[in-house]
C-alpha atoms as a PDB file:
ATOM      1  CA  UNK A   1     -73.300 -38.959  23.707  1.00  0.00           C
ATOM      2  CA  UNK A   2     -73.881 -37.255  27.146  1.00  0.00           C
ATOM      3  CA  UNK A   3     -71.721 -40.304  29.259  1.00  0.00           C
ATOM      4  CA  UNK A   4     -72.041 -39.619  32.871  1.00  0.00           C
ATOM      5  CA  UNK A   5     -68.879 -39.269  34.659  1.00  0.00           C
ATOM      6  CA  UNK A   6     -67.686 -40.520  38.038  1.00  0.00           C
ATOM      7  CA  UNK A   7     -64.353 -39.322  39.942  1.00  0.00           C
ATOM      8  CA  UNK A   8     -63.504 -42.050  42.582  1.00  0.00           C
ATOM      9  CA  UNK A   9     -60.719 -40.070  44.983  1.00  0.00           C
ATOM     10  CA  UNK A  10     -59.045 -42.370  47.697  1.00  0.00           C
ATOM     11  CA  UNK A  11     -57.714 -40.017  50.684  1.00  0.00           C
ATOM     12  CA  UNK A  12     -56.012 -40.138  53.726  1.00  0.00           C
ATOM     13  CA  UNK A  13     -54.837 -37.003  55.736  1.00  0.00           C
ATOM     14  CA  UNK A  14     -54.788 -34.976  52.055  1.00  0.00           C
ATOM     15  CA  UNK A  15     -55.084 -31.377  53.852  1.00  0.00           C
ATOM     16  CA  UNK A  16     -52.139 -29.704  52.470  1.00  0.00           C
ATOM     17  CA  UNK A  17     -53.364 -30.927  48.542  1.00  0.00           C
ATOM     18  CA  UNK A  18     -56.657 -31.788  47.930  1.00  0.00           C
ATOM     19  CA  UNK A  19     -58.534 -28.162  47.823  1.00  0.00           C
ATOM     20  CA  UNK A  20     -56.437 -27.779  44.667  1.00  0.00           C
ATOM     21  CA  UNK A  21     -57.844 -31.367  43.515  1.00  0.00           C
ATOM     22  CA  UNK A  22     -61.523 -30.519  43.929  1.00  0.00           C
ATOM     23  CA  UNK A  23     -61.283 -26.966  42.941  1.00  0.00           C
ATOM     24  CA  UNK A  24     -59.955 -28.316  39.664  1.00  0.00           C
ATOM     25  CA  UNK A  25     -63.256 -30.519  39.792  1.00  0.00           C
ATOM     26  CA  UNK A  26     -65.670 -27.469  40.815  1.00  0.00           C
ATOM     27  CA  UNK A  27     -64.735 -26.131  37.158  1.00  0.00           C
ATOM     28  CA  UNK A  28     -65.040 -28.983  34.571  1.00  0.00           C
ATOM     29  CA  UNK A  29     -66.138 -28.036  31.293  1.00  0.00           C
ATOM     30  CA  UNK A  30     -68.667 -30.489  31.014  1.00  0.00           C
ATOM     31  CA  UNK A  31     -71.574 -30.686  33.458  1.00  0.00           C
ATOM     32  CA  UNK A  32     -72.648 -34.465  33.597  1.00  0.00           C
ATOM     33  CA  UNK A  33     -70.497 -35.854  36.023  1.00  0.00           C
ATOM     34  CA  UNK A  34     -69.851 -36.499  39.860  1.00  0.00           C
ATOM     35  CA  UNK A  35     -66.896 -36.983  42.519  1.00  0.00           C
ATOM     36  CA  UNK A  36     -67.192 -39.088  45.245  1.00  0.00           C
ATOM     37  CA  UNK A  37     -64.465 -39.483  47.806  1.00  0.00           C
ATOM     38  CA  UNK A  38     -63.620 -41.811  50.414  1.00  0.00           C
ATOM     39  CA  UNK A  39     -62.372 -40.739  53.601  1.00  0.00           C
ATOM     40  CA  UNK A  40     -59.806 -43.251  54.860  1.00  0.00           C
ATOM     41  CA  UNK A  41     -58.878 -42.763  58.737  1.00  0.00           C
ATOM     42  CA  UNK A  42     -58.728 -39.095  58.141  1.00  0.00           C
ATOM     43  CA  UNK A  43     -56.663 -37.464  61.623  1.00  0.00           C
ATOM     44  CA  UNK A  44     -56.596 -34.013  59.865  1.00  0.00           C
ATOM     45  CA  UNK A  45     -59.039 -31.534  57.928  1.00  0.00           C
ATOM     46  CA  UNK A  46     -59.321 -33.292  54.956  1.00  0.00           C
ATOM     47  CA  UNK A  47     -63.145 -33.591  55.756  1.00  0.00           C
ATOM     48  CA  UNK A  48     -63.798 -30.224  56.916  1.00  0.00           C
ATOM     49  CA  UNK A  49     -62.014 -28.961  53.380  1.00  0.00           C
ATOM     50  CA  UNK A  50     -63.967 -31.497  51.426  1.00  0.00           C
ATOM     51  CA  UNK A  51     -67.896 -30.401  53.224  1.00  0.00           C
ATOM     52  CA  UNK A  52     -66.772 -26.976  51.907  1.00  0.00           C
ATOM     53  CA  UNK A  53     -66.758 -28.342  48.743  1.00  0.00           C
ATOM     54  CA  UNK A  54     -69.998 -30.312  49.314  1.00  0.00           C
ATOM     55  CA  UNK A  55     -71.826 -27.275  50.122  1.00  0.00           C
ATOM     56  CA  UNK A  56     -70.597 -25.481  46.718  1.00  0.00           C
ATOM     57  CA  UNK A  57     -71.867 -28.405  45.018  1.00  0.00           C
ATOM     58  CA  UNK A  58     -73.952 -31.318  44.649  1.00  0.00           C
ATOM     59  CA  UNK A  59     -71.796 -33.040  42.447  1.00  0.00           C
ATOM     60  CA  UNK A  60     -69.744 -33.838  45.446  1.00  0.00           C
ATOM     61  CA  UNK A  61     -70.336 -36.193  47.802  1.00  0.00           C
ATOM     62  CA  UNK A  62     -67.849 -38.444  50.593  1.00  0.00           C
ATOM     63  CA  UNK A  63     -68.070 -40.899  52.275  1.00  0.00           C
ATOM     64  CA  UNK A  64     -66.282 -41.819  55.624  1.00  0.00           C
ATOM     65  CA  UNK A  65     -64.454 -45.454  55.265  1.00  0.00           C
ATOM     66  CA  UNK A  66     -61.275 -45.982  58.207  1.00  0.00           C
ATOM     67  CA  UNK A  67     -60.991 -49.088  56.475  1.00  0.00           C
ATOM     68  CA  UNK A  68     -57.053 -48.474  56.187  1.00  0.00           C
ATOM     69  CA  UNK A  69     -56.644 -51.162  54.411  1.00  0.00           C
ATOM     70  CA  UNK A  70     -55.045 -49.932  51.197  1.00  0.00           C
ATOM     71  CA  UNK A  71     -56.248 -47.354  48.122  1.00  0.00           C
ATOM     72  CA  UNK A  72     -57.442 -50.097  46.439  1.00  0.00           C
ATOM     73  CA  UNK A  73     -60.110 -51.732  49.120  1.00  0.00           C
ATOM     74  CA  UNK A  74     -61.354 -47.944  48.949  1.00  0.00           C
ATOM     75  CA  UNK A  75     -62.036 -47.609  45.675  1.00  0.00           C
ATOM     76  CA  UNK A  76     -63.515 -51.332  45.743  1.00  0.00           C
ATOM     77  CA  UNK A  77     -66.077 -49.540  48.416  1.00  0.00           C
ATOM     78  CA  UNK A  78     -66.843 -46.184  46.946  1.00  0.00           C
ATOM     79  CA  UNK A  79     -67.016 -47.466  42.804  1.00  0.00           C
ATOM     80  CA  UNK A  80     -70.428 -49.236  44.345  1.00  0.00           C
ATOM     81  CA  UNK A  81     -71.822 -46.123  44.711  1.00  0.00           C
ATOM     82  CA  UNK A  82     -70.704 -44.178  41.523  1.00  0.00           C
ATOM     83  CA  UNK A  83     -73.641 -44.090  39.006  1.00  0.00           C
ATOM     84  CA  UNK A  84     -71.665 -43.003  36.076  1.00  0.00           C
ATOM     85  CA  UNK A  85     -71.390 -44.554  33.262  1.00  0.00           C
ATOM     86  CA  UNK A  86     -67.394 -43.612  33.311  1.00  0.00           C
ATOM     87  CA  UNK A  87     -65.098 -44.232  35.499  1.00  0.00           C
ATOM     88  CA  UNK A  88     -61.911 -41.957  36.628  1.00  0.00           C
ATOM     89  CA  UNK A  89     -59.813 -42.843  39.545  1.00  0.00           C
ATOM     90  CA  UNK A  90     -58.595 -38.679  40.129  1.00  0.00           C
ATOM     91  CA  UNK A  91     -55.540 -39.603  43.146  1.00  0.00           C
ATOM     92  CA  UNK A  92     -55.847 -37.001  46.085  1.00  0.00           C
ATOM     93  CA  UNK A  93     -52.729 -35.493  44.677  1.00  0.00           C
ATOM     94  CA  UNK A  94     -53.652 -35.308  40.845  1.00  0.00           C
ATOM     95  CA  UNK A  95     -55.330 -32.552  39.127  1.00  0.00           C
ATOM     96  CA  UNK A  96     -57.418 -33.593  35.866  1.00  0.00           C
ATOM     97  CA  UNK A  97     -56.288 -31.020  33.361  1.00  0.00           C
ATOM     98  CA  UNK A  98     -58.304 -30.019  30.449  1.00  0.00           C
ATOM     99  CA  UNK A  99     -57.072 -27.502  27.877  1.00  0.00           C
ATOM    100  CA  UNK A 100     -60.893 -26.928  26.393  1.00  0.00           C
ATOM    101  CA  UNK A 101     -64.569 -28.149  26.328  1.00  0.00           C
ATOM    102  CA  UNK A 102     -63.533 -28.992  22.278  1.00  0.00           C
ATOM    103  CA  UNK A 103     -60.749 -31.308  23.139  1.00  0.00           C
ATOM    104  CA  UNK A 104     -62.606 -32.929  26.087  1.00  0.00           C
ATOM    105  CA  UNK A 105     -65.456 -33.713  23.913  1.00  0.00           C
ATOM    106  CA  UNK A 106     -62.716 -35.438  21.586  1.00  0.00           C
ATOM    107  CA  UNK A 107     -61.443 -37.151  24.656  1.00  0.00           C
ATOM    108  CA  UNK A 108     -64.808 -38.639  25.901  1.00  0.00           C
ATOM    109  CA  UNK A 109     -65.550 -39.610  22.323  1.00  0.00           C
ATOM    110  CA  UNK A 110     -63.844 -42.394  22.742  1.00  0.00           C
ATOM    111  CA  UNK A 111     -66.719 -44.592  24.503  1.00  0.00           C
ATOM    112  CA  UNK A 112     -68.687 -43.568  21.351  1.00  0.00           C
ATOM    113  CA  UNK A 113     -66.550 -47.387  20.336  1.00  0.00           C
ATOM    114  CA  UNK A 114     -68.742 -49.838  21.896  1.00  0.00           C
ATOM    115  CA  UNK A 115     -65.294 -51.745  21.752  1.00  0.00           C
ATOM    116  CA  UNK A 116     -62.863 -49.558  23.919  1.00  0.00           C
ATOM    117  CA  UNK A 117     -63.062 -50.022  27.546  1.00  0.00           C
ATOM    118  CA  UNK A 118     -60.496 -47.649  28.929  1.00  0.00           C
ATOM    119  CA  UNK A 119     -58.357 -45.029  28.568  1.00  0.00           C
ATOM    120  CA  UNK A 120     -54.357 -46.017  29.564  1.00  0.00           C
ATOM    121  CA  UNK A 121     -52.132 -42.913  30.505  1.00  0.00           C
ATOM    122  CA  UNK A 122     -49.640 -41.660  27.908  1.00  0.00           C
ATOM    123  CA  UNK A 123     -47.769 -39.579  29.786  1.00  0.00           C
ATOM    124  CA  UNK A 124     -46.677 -39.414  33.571  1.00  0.00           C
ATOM    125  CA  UNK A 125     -48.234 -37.124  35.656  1.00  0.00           C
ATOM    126  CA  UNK A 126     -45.086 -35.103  36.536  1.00  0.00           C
ATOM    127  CA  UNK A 127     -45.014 -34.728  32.911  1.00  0.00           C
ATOM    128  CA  UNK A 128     -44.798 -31.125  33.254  1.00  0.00           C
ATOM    129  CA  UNK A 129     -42.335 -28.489  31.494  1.00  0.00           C
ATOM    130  CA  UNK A 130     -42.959 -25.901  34.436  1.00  0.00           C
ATOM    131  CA  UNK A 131     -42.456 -28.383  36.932  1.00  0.00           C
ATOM    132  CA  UNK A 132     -40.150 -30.227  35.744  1.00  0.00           C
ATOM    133  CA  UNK A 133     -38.103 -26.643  35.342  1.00  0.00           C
ATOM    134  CA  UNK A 134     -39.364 -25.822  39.352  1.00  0.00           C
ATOM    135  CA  UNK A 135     -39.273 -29.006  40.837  1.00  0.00           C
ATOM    136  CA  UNK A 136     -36.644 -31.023  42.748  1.00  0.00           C
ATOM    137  CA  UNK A 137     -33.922 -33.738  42.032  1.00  0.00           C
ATOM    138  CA  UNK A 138     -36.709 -36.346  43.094  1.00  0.00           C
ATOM    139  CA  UNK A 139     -39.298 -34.828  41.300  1.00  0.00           C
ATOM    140  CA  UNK A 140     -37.390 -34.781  37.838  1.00  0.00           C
ATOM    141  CA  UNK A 141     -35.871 -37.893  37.954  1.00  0.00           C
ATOM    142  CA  UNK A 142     -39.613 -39.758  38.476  1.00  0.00           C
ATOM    143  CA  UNK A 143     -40.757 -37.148  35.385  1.00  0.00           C
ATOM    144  CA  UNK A 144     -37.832 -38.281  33.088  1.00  0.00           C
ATOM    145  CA  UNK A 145     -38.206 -42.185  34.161  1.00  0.00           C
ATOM    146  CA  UNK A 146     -41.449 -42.521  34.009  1.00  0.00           C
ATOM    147  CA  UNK A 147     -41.718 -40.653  30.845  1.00  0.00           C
ATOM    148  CA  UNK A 148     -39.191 -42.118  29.049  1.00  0.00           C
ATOM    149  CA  UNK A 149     -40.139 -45.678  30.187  1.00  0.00           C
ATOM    150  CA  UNK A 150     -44.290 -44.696  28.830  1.00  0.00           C
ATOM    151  CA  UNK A 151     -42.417 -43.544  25.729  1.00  0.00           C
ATOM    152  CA  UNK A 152     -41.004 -47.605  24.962  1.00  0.00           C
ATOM    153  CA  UNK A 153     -44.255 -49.004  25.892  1.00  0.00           C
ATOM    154  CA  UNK A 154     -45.870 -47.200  23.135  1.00  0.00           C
ATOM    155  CA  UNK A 155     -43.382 -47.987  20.770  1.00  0.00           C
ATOM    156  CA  UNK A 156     -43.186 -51.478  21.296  1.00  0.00           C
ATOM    157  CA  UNK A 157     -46.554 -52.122  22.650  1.00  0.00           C
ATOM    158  CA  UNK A 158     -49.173 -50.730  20.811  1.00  0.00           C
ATOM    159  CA  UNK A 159     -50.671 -50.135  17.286  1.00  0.00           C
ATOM    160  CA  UNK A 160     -51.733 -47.211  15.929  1.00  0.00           C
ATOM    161  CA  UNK A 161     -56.082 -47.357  15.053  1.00  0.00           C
ATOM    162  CA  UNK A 162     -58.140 -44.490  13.927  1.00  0.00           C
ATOM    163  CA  UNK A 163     -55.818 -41.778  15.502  1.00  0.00           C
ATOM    164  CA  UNK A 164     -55.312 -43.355  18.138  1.00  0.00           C
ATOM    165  CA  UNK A 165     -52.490 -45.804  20.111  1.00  0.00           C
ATOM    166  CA  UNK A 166     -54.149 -49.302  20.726  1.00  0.00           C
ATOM    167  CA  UNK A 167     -52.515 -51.285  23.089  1.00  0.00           C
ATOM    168  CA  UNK A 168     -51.465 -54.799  21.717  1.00  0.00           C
ATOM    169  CA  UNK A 169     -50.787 -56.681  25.115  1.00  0.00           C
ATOM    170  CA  UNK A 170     -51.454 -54.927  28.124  1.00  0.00           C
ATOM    171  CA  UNK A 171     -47.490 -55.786  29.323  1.00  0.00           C
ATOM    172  CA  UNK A 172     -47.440 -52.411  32.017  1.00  0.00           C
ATOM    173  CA  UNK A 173     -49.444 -49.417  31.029  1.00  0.00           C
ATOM    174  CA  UNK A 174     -51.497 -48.175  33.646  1.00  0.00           C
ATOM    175  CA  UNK A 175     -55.499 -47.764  33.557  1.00  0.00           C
ATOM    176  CA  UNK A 176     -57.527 -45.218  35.569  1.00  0.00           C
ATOM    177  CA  UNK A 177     -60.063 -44.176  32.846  1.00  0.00           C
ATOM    178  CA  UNK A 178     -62.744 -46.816  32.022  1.00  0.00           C
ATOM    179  CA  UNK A 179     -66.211 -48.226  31.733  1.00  0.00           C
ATOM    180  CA  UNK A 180     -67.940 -48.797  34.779  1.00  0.00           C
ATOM    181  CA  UNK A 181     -69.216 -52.196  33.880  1.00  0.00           C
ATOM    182  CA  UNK A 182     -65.710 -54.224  33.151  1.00  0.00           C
ATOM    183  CA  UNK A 183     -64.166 -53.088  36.397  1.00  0.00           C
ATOM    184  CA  UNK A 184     -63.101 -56.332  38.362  1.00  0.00           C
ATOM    185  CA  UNK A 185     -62.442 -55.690  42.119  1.00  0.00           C
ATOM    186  CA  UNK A 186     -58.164 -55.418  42.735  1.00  0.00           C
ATOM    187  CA  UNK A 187     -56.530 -56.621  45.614  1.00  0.00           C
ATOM    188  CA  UNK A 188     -53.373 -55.121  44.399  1.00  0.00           C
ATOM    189  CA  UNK A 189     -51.023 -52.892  44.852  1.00  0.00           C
ATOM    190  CA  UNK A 190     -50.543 -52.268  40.971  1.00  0.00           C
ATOM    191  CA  UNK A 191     -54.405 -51.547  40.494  1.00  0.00           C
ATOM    192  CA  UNK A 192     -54.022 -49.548  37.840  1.00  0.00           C
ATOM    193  CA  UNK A 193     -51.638 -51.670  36.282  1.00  0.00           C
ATOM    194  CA  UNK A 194     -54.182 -54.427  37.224  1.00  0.00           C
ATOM    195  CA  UNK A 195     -57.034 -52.707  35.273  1.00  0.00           C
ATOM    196  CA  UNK A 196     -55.513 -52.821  32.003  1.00  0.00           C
ATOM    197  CA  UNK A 197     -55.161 -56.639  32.461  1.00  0.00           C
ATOM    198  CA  UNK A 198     -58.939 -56.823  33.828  1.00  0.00           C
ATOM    199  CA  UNK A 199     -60.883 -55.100  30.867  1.00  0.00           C
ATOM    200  CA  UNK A 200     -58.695 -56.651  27.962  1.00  0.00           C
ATOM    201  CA  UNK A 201     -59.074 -60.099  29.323  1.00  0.00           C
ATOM    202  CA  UNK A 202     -62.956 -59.712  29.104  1.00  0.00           C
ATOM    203  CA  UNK A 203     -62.171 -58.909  25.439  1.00  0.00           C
ATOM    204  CA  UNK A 204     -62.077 -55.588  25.042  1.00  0.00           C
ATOM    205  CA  UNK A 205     -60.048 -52.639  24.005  1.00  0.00           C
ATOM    206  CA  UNK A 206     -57.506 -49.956  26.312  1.00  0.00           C
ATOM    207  CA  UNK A 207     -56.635 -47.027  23.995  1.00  0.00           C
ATOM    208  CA  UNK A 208     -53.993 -44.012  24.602  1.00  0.00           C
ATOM    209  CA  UNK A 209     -53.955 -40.475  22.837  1.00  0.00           C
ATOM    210  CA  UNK A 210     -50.627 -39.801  22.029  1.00  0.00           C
ATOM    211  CA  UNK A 211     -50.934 -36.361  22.985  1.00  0.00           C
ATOM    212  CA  UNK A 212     -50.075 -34.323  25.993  1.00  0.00           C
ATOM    213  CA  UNK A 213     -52.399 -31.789  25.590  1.00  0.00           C
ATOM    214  CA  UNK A 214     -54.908 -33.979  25.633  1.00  0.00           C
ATOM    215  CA  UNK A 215     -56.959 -34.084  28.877  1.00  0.00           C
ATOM    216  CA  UNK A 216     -55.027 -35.950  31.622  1.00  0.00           C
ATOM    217  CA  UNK A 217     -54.130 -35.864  35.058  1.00  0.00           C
ATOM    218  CA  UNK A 218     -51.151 -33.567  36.069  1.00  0.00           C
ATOM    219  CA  UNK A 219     -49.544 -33.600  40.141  1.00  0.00           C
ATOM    220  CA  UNK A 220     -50.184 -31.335  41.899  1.00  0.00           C
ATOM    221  CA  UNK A 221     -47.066 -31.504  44.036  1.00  0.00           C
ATOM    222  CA  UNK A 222     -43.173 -30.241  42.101  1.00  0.00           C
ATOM    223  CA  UNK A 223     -41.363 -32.181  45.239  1.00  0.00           C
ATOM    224  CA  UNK A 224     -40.342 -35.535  45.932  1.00  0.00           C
ATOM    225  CA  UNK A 225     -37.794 -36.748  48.442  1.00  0.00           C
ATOM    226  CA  UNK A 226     -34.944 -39.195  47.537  1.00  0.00           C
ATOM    227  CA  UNK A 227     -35.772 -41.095  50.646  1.00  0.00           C
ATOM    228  CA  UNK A 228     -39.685 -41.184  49.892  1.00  0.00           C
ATOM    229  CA  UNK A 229     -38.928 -42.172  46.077  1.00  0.00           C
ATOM    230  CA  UNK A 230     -36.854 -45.060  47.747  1.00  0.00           C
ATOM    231  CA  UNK A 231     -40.201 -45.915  49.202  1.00  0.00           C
ATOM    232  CA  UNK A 232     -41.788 -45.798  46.524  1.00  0.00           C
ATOM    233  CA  UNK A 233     -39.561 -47.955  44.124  1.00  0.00           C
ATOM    234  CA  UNK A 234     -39.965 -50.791  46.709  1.00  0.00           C
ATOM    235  CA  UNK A 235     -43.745 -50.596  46.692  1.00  0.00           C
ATOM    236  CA  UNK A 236     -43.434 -50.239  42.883  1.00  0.00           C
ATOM    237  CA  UNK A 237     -41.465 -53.619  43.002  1.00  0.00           C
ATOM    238  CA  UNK A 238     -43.795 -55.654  45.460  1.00  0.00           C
ATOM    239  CA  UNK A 239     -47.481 -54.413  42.972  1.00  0.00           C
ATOM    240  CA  UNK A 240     -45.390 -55.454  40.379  1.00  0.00           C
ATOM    241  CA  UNK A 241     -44.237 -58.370  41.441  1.00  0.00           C
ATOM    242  CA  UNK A 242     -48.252 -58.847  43.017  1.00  0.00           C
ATOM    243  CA  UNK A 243     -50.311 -58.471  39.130  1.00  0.00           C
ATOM    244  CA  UNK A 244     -47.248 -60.581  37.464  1.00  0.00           C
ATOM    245  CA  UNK A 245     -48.268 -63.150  40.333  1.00  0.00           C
ATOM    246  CA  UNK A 246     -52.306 -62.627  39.912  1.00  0.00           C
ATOM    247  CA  UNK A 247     -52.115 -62.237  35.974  1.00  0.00           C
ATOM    248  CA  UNK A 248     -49.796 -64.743  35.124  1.00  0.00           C
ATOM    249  CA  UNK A 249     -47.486 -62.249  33.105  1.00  0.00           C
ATOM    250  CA  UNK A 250     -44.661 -63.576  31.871  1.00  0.00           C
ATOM    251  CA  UNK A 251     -42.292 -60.036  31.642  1.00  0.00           C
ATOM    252  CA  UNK A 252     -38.613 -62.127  30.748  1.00  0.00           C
ATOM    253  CA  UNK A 253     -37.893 -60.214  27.330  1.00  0.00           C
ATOM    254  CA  UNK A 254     -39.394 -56.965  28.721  1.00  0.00           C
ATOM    255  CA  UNK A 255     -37.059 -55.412  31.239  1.00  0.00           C
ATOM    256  CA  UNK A 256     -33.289 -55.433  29.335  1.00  0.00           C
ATOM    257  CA  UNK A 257     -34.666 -53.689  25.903  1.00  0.00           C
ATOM    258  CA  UNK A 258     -36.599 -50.718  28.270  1.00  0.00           C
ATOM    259  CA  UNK A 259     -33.723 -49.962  30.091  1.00  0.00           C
ATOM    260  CA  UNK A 260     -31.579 -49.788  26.596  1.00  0.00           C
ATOM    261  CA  UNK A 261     -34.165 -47.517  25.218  1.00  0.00           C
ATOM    262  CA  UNK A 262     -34.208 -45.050  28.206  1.00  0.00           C
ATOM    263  CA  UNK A 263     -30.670 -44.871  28.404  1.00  0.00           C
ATOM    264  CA  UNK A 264     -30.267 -44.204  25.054  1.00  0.00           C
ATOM    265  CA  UNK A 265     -33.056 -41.877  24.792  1.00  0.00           C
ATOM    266  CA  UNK A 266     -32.467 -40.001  27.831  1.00  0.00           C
ATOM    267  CA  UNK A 267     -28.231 -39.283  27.060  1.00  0.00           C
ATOM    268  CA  UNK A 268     -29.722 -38.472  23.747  1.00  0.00           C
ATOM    269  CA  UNK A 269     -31.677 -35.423  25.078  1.00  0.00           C
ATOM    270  CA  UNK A 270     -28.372 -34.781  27.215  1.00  0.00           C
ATOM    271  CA  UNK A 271     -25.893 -35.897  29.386  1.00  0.00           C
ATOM    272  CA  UNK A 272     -27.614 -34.650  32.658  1.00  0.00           C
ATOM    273  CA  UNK A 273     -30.774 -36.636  31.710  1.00  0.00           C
ATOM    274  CA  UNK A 274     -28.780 -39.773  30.950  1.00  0.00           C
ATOM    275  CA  UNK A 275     -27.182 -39.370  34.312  1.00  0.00           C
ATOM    276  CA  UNK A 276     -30.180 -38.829  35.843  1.00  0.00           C
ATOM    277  CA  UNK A 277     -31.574 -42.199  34.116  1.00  0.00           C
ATOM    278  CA  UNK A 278     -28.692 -43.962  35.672  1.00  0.00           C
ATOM    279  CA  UNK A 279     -29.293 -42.645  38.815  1.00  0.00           C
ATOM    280  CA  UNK A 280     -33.028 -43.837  38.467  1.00  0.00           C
ATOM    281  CA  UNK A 281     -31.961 -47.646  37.044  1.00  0.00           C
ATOM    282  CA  UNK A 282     -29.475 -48.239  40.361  1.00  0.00           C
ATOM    283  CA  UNK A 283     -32.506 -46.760  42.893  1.00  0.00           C
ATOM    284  CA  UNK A 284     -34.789 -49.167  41.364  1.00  0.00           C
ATOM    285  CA  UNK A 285     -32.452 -52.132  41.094  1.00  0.00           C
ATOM    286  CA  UNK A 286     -31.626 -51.824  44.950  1.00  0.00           C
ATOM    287  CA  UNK A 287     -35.419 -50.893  45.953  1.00  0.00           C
ATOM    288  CA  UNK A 288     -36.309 -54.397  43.799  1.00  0.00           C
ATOM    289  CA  UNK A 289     -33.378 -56.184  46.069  1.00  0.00           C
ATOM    290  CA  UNK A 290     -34.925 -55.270  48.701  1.00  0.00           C
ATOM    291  CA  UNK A 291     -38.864 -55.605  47.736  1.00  0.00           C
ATOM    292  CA  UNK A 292     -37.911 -60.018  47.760  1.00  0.00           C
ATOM    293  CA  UNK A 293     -37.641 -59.694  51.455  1.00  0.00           C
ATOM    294  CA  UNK A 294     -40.661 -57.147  52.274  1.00  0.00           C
ATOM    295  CA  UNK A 295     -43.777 -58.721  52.136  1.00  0.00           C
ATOM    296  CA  UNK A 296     -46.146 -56.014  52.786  1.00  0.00           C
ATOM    297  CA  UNK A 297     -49.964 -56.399  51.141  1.00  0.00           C
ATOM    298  CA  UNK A 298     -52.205 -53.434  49.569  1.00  0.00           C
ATOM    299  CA  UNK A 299     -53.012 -52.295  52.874  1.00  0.00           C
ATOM    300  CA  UNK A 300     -49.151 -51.732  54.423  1.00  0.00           C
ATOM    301  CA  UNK A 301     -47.741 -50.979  50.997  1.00  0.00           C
ATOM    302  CA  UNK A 302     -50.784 -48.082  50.030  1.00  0.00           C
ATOM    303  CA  UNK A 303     -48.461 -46.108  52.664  1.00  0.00           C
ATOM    304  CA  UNK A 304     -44.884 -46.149  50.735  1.00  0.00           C
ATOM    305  CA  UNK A 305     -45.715 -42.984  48.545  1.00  0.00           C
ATOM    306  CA  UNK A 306     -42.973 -41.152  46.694  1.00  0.00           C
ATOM    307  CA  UNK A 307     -44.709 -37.337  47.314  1.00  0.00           C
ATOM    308  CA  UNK A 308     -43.012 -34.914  50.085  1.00  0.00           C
END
């Protein structure tokens, strides 16, 4: 199956990153696919990096937006002009790593199951030994968290089907990997949360490969600022808070046993990581305070990233 492949990336002012992001996407091992960005109030040479790109290949193609009303009203825009077959929201700030054109194949597979709709992420993108080893007090405790916390949804969460995870209920793993035709518009700021909930309520399947060498997106950046990760926890809060409103998800038994299992987990691996999980559970307790009483939408809140 030769599924065409489309890489929606959402940027605004992405000068300092997103050469590495497309140069990554120059040099797929696998030739049916295209990226298509959308430029979103772009002040800085973002688009004069990305027509370089353009004019290396004609797999790329932008578009100029200054809609600046959120991520998600851009990828609502430029997923109308994506002929692929496959969808892959690639961030401005996320490199999609494949190990080999054997394991890709594997990968893409998949969608040879009439049945599966999407592809949930198994492991965080700062999931990263080197970085994690060369990367900042921010940057590791967002890697450990966010690992740790993927690590109980699978447990709890999902089912294991043909080698693979299958998610049960879609509770909140995160979708950027699916087909075309079951994407529902997201007004969100949790869209990839809010894709999850989209394709299995139309009945079909979101699957994970519990494998980290598997192809999957990696950051590009190794630094993020307390006071930006503060940021981010509140925005994290509000898109939560936004799908559970939206989906009607009902999340009372979920938050108590996660927090047991990362704290357990994470003093487990040692005593630095379990202070570092403690560290992460009072940041995100105040930043949730504190979301109750900010009531910015997709378009404010797209602007409350964590990444230096």
């Amino acid at each position: 199956m030769n599924l065409k492949i489309s890489f929606l990336i959402a940027a605004h002012n992405e000068e300092k990153i997103i050469a590495k992001t497309l140069e990554n996407l120059l040099n797929l091992p696998y030739q049916n696919y295209e990226v298509i960005i959308g430029l979103d109030g772009c002040t800085d040479k973002t688009e004069e990096i990305i027509k370089k790109f353009c004019k290396k290949s004609k797999k790329f193609k932008y578009f100029v937006l200054n809609l600046r009303q959120g991520k998600n009203v851009v990828i609502n825009s430029i997923i109308k002009k994506a002929s692929g077959e496959i969808i892959i929201i690639n961030d401005a700030d996320w490199i999609f790593r494949i190990k080999d054109k054997k394991t890709f194949k594997k990968f893409i597979s998949v969608f040879n199951n009439p049945k599966i709709g999407g592809i949930a992420e198994s492991f965080p993108v700062e999931w990263n030994k080197d970085k994690i080893k060369n990367g900042n007090f921010g940057y590791r405790i967002v890697a450990y968290s966010s690992y740790f916390w993927m690590e109980f949804q699978k447990k709890k969460f999902t089912e294991e089907k043909n080698g693979l995870l299958k998610l049960k209920i879609p509770t909140m793993f995160l979708t950027n990997l699916f087909r075309k035709k079951f994407y529902r518009e997201n007004s969100s700021l949790g869209d990839d949360l809010e894709r999850t909930y989209d394709i299995m309520k139309q009945g079909n399947e979101v699957v994970i490969f519990n494998d980290a060498e598997m192809p999957r997106m990696i950051a590009v950046y190794d630094k993020i600022s307390v006071r930006k990760l503060f940021k981010q926890k509140i925005r994290t809060a509000i898109a939560r808070e936004q799908v559970k409103t939206e989906q009607e998800i009902n999340l009372r038994n979920y938050y108590f046993p996660a927090i047991v299992y990362i704290l357990k987990n994470s003093f487990k691996k040692s005593f630095s990581c379990g202070l570092l999980m403690v560290y992460w559970i009072s940041l995100t307790s105040i930043a949730t305070f504190i979301s109750k009483f900010n009531k910015k939408d997709a378009k404010e809140g797209w602007k409350l990233r964590a990444r230096n």
